[in-house]
PDB file of N, CA and C in Angstrom:
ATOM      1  N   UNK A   1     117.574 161.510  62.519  1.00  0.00           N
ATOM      2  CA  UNK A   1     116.741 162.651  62.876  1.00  0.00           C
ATOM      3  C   UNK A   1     116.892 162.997  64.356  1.00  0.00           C
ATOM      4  N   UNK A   2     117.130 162.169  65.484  1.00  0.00           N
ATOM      5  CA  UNK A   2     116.711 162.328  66.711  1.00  0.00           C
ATOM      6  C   UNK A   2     118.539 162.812  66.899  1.00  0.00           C
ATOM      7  N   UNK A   3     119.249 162.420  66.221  1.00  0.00           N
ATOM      8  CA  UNK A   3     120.956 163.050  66.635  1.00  0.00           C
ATOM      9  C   UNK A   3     120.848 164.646  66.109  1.00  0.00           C
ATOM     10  N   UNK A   4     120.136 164.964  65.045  1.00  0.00           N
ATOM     11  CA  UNK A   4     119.844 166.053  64.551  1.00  0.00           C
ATOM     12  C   UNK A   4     119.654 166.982  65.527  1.00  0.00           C
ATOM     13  N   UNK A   5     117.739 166.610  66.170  1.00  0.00           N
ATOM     14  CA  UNK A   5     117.472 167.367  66.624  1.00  0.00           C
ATOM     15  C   UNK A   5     118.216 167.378  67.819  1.00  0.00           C
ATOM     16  N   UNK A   6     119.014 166.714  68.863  1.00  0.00           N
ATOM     17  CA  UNK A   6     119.579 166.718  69.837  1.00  0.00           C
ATOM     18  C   UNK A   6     121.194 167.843  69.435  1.00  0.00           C
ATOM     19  N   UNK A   7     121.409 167.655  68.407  1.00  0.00           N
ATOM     20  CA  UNK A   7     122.836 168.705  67.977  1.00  0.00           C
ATOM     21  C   UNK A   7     122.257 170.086  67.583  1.00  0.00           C
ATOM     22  N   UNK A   8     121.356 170.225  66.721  1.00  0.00           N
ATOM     23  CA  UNK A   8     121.061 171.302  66.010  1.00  0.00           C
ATOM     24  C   UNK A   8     120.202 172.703  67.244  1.00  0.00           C
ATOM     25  N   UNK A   9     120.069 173.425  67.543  1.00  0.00           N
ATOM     26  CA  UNK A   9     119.163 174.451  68.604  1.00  0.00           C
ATOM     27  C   UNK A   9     118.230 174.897  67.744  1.00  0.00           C
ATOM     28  N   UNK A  10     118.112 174.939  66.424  1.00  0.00           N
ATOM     29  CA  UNK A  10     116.817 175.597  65.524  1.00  0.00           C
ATOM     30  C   UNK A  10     115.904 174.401  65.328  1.00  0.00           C
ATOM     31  N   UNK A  11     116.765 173.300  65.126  1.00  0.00           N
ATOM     32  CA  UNK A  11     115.873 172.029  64.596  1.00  0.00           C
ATOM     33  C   UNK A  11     115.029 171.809  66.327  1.00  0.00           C
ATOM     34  N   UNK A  12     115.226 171.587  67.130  1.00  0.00           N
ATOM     35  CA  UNK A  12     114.928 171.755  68.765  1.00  0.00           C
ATOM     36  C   UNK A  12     113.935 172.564  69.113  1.00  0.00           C
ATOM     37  N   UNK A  13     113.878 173.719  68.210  1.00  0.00           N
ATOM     38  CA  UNK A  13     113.354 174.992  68.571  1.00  0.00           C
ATOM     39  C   UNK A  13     112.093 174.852  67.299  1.00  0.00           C
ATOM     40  N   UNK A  14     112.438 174.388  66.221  1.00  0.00           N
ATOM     41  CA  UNK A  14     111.199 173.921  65.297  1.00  0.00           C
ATOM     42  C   UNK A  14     110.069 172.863  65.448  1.00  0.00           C
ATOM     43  N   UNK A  15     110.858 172.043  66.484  1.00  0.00           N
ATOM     44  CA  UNK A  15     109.962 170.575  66.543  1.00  0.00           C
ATOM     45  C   UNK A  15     108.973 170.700  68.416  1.00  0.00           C
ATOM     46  N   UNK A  16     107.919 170.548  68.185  1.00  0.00           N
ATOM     47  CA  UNK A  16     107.530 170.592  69.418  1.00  0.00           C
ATOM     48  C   UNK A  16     107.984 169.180  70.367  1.00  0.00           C
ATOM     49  N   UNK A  17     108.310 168.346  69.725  1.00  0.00           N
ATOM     50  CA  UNK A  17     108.423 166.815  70.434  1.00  0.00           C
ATOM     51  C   UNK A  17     109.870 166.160  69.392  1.00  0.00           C
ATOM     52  N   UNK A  18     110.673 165.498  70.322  1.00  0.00           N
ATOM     53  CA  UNK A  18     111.617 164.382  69.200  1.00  0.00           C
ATOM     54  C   UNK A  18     111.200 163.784  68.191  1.00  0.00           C
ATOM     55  N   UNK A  19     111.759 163.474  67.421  1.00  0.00           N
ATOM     56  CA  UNK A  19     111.195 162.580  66.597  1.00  0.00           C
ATOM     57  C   UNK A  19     110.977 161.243  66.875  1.00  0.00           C
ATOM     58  N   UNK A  20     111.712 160.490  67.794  1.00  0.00           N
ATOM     59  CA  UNK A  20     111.180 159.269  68.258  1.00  0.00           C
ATOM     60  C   UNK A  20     110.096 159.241  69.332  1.00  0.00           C
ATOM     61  N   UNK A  21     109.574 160.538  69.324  1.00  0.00           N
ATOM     62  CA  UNK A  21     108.761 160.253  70.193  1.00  0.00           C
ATOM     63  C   UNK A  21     107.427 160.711  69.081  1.00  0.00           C
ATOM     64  N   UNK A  22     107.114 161.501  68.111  1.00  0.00           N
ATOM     65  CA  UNK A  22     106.370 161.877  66.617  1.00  0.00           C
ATOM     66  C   UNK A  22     106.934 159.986  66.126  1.00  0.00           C
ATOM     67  N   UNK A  23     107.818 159.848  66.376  1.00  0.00           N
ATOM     68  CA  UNK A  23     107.687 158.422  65.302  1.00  0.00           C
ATOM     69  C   UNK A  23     106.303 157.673  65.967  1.00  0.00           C
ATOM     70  N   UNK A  24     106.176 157.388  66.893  1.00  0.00           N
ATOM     71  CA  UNK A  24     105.482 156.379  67.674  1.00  0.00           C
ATOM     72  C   UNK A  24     104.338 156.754  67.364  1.00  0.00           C
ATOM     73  N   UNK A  25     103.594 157.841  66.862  1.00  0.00           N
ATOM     74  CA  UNK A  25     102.486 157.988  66.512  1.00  0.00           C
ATOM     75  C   UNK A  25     102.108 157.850  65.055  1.00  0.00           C
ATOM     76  N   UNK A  26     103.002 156.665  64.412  1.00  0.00           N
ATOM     77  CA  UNK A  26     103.149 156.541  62.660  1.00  0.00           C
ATOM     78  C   UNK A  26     103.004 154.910  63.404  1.00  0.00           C
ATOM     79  N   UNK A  27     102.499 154.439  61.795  1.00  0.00           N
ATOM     80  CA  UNK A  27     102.321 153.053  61.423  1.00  0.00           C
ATOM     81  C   UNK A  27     103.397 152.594  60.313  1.00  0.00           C
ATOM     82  N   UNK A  28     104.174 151.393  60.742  1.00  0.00           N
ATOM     83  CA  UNK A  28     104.668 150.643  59.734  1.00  0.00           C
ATOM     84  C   UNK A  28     104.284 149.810  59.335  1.00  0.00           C
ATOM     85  N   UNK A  29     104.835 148.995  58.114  1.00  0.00           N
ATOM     86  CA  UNK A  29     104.614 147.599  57.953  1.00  0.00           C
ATOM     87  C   UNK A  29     106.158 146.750  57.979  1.00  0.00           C
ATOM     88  N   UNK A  30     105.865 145.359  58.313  1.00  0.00           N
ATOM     89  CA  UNK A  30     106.820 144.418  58.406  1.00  0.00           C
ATOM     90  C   UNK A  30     107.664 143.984  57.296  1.00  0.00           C
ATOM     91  N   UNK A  31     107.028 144.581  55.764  1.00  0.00           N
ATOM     92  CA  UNK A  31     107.964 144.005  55.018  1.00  0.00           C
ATOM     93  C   UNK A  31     109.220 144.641  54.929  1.00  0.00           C
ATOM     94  N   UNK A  32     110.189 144.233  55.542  1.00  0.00           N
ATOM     95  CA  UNK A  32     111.621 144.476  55.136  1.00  0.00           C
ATOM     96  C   UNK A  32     112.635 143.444  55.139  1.00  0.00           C
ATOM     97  N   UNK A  33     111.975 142.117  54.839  1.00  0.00           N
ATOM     98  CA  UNK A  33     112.497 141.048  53.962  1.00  0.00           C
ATOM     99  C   UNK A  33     113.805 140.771  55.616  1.00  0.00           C
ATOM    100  N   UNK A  34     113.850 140.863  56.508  1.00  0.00           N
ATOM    101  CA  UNK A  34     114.680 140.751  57.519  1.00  0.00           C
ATOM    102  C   UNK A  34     114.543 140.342  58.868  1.00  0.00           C
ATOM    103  N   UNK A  35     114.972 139.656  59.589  1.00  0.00           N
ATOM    104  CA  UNK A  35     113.973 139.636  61.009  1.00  0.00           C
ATOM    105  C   UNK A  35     114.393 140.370  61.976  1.00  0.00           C
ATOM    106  N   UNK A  36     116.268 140.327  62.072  1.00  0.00           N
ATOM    107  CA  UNK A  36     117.088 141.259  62.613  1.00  0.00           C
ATOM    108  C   UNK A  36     116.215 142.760  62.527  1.00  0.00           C
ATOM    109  N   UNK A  37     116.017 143.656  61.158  1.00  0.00           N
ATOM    110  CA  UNK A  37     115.202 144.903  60.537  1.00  0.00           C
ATOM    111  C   UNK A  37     114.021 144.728  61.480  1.00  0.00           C
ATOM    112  N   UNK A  38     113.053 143.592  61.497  1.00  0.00           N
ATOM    113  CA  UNK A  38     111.526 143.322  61.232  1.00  0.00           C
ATOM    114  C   UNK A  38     111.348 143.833  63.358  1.00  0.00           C
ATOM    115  N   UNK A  39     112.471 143.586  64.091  1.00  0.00           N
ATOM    116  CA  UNK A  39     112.827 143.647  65.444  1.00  0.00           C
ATOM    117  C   UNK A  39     113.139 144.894  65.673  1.00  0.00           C
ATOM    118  N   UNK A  40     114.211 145.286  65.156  1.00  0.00           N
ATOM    119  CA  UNK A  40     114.810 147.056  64.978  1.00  0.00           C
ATOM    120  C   UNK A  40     113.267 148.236  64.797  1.00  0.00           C
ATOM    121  N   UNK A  41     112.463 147.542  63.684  1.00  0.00           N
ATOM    122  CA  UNK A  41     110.845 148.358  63.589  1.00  0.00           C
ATOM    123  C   UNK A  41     110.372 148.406  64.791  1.00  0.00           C
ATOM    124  N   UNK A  42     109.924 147.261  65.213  1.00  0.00           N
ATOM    125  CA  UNK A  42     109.054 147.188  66.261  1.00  0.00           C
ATOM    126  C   UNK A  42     109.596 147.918  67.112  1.00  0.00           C
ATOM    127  N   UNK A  43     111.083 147.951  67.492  1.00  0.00           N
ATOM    128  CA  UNK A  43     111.339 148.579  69.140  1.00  0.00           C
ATOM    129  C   UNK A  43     111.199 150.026  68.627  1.00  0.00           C
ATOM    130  N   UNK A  44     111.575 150.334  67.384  1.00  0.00           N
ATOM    131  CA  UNK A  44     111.150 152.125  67.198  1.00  0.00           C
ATOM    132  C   UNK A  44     110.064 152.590  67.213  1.00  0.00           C
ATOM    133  N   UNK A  45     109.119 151.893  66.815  1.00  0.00           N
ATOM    134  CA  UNK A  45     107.892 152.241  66.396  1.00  0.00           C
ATOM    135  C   UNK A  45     106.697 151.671  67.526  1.00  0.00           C
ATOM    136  N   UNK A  46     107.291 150.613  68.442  1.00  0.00           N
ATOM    137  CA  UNK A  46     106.568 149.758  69.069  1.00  0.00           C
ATOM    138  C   UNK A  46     105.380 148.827  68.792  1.00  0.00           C
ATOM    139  N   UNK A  47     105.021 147.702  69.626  1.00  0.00           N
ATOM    140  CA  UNK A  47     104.494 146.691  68.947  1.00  0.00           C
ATOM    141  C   UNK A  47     103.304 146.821  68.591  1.00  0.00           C
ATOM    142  N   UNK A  48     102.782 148.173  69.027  1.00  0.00           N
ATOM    143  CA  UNK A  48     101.589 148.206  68.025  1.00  0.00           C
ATOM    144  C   UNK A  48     101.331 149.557  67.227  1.00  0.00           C
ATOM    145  N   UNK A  49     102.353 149.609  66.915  1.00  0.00           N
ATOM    146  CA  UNK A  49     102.099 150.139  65.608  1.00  0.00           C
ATOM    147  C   UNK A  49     102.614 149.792  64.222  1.00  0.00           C
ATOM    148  N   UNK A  50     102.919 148.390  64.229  1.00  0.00           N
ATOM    149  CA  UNK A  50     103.223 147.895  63.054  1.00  0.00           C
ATOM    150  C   UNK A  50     102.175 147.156  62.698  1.00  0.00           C
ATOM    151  N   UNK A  51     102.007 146.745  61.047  1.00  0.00           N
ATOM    152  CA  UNK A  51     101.221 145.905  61.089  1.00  0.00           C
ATOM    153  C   UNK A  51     102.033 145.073  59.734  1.00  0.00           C
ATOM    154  N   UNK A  52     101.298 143.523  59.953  1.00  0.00           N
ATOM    155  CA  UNK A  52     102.039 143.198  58.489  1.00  0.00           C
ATOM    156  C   UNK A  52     102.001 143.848  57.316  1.00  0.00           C
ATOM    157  N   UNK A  53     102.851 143.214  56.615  1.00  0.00           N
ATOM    158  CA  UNK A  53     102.999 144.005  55.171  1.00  0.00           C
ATOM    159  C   UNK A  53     103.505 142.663  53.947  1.00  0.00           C
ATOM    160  N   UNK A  54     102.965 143.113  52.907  1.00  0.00           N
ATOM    161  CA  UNK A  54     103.084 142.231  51.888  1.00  0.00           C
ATOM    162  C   UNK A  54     103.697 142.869  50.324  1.00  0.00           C
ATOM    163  N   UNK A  55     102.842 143.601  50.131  1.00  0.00           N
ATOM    164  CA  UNK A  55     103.191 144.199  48.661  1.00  0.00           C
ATOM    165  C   UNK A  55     102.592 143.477  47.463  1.00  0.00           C
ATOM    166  N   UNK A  56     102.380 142.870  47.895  1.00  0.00           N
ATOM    167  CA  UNK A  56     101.192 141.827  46.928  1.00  0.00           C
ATOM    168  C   UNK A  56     100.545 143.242  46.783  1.00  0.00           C
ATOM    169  N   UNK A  57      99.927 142.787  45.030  1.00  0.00           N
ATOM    170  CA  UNK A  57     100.468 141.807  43.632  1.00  0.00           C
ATOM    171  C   UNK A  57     101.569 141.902  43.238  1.00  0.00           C
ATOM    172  N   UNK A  58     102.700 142.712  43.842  1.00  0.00           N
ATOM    173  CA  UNK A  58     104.286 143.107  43.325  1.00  0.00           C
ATOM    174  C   UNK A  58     104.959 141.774  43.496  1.00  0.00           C
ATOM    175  N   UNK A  59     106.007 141.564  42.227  1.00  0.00           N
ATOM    176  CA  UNK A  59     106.723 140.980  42.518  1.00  0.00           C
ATOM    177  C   UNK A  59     107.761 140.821  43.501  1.00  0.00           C
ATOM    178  N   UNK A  60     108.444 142.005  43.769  1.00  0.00           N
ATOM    179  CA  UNK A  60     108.845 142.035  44.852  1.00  0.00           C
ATOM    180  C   UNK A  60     108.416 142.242  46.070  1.00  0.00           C
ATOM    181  N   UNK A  61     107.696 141.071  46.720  1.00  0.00           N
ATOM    182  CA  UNK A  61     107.082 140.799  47.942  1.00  0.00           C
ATOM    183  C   UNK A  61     107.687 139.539  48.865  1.00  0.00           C
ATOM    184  N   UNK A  62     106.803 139.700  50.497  1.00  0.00           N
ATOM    185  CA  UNK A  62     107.114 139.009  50.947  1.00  0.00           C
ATOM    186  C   UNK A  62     105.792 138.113  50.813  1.00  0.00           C
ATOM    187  N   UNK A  63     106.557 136.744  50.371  1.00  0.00           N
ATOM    188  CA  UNK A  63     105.714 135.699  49.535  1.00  0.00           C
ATOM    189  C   UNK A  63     105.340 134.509  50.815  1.00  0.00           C
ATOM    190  N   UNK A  64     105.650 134.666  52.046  1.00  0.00           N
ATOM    191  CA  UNK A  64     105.470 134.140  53.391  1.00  0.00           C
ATOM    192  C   UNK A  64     105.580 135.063  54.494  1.00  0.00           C
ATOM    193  N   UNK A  65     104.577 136.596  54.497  1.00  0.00           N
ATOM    194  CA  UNK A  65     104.437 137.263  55.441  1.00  0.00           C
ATOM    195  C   UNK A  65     104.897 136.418  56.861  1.00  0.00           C
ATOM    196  N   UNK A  66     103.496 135.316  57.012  1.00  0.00           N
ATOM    197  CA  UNK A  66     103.459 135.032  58.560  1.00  0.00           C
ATOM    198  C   UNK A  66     104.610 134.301  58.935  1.00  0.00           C
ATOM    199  N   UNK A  67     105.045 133.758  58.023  1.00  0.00           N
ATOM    200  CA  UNK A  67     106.843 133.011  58.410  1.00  0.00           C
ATOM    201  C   UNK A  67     107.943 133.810  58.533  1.00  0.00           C
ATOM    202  N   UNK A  68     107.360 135.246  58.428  1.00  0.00           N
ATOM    203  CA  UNK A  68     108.556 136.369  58.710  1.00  0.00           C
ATOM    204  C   UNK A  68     108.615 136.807  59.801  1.00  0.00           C
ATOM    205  N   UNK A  69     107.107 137.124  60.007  1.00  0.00           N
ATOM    206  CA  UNK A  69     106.685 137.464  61.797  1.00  0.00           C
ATOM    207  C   UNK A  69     107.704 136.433  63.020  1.00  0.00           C
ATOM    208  N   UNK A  70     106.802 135.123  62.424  1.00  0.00           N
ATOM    209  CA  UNK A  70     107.099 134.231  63.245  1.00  0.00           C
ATOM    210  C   UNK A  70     108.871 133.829  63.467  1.00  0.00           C
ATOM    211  N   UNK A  71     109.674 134.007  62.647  1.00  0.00           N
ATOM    212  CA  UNK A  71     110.878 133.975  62.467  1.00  0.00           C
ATOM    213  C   UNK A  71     111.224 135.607  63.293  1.00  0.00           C
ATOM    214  N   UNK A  72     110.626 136.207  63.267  1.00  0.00           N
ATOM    215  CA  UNK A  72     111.607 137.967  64.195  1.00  0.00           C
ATOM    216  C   UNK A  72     111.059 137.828  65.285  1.00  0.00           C
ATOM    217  N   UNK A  73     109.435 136.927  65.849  1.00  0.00           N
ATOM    218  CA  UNK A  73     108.960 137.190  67.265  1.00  0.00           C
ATOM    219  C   UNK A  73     108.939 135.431  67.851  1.00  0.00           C
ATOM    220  N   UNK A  74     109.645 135.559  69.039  1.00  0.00           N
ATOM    221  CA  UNK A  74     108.999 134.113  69.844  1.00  0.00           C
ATOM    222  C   UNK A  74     107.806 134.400  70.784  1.00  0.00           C
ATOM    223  N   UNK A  75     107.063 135.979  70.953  1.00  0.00           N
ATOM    224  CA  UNK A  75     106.626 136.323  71.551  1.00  0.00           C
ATOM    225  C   UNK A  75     104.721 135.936  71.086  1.00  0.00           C
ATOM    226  N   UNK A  76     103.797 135.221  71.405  1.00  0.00           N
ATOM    227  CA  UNK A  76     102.647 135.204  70.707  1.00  0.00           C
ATOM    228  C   UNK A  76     101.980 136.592  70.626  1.00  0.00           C
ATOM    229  N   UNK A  77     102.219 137.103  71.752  1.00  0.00           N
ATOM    230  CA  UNK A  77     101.415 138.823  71.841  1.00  0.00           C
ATOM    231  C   UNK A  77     101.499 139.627  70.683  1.00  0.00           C
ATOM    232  N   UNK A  78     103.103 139.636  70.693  1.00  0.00           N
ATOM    233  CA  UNK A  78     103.672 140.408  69.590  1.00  0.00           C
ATOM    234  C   UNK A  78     103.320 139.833  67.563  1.00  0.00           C
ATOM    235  N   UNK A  79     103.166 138.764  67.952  1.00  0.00           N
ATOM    236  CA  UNK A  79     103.242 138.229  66.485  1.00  0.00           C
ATOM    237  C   UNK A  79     101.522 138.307  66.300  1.00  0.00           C
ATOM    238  N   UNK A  80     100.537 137.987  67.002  1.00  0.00           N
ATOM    239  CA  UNK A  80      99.027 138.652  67.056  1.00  0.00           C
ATOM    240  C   UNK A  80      99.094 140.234  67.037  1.00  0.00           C
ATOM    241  N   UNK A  81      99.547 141.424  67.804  1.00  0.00           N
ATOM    242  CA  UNK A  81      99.182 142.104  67.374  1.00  0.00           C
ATOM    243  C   UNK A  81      99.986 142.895  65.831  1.00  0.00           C
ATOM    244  N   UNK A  82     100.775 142.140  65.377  1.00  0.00           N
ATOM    245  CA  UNK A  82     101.548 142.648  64.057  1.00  0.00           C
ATOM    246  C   UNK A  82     100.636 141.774  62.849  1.00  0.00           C
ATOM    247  N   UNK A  83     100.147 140.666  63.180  1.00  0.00           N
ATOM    248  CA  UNK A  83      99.497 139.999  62.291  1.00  0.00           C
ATOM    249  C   UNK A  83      98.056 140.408  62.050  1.00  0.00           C
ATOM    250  N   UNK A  84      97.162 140.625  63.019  1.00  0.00           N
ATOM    251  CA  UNK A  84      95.860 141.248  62.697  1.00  0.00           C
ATOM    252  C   UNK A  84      95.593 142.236  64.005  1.00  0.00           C
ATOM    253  N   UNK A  85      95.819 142.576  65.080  1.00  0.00           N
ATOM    254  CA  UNK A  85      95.425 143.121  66.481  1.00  0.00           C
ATOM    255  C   UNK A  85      95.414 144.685  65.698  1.00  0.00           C
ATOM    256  N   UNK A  86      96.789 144.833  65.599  1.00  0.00           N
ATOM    257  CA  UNK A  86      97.222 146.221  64.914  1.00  0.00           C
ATOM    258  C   UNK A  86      96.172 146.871  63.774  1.00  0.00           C
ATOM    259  N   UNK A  87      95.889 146.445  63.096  1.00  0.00           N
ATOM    260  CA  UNK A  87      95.069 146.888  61.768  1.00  0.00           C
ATOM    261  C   UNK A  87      93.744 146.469  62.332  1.00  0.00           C
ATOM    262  N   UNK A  88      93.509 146.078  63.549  1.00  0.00           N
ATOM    263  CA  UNK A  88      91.844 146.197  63.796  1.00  0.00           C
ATOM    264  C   UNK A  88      91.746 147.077  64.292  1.00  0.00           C
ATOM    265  N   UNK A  89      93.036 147.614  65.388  1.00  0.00           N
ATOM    266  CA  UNK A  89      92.717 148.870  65.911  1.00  0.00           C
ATOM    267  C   UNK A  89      92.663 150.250  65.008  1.00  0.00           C
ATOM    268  N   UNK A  90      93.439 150.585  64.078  1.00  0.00           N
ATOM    269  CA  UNK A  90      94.144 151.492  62.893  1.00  0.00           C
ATOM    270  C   UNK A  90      92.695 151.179  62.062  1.00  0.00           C
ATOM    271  N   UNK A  91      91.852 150.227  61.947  1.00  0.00           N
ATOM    272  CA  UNK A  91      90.753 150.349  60.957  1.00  0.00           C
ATOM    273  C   UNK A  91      89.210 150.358  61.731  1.00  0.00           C
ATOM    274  N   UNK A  92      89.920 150.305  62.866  1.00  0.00           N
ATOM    275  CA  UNK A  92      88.537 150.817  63.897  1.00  0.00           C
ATOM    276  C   UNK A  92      87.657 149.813  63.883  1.00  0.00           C
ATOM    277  N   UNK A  93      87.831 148.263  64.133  1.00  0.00           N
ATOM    278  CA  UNK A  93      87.275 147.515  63.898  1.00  0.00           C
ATOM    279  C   UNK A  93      87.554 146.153  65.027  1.00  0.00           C
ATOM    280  N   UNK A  94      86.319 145.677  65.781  1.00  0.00           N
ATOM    281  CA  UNK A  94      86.665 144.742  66.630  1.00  0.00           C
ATOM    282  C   UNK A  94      86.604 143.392  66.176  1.00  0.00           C
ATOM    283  N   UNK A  95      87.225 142.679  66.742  1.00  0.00           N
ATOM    284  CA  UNK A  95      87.492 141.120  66.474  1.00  0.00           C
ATOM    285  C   UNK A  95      86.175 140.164  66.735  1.00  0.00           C
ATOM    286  N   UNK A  96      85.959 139.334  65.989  1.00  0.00           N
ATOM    287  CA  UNK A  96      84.830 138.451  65.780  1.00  0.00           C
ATOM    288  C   UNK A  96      85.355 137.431  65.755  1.00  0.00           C
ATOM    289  N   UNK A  97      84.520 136.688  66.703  1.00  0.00           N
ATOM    290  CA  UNK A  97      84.937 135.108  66.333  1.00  0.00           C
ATOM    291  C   UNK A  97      83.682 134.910  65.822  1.00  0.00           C
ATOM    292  N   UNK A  98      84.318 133.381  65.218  1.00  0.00           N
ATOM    293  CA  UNK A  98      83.187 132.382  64.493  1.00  0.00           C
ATOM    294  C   UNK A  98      83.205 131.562  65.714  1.00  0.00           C
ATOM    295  N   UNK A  99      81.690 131.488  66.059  1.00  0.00           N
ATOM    296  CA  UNK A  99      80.980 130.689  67.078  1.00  0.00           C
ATOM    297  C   UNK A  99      80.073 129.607  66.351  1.00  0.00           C
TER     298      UNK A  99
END
């Protein structure tokens, strides 16, 4: 999309903003069964706007979400906000601890 709009002058002239820059205001999820992929998301989309992903009850799921995270990030920031940070913000909801 973003070679598109950079070649095309109508597609340029239709879009008020790039598309990687309209991407960043979308949410993904992590399942794409890859960590190489699960890395490629994040830098498009950035680290907070992904959140995990499962697909549960489908069979075709990822059947060890957090061992996928943890396998694409050595980063703790990054693997907190893809694991729950992200979807507290996206569900408008603050973090509680048990005290």
């Amino acid at each position: 999309l973003e070679q598109g709009y950079a070649t095309f002058p109508a597609l340029k002239e239709a879009l008020v903003e790039p598309p990687s820059v309209q991407a960043r205001r979308l949410y993904a999820d992590t399942l794409v069964f890859d960590a190489e992929t699960l890395q490629r998301v994040v830098s498009v989309f950035g680290p907070d706007k992904v959140m995990i992903g499962t697909d549960y009850p489908f069979n075709f799921r990822d059947k060890t979400p957090l061992s996928s995270i943890e396998a694409a990030f050595a980063d703790a920031d990054i693997r907190d906000r893809l694991t729950f940070a992200n979807a507290l913000t996206f569900l408008a909801l603050e973090e509680t601890t048990n005290a």
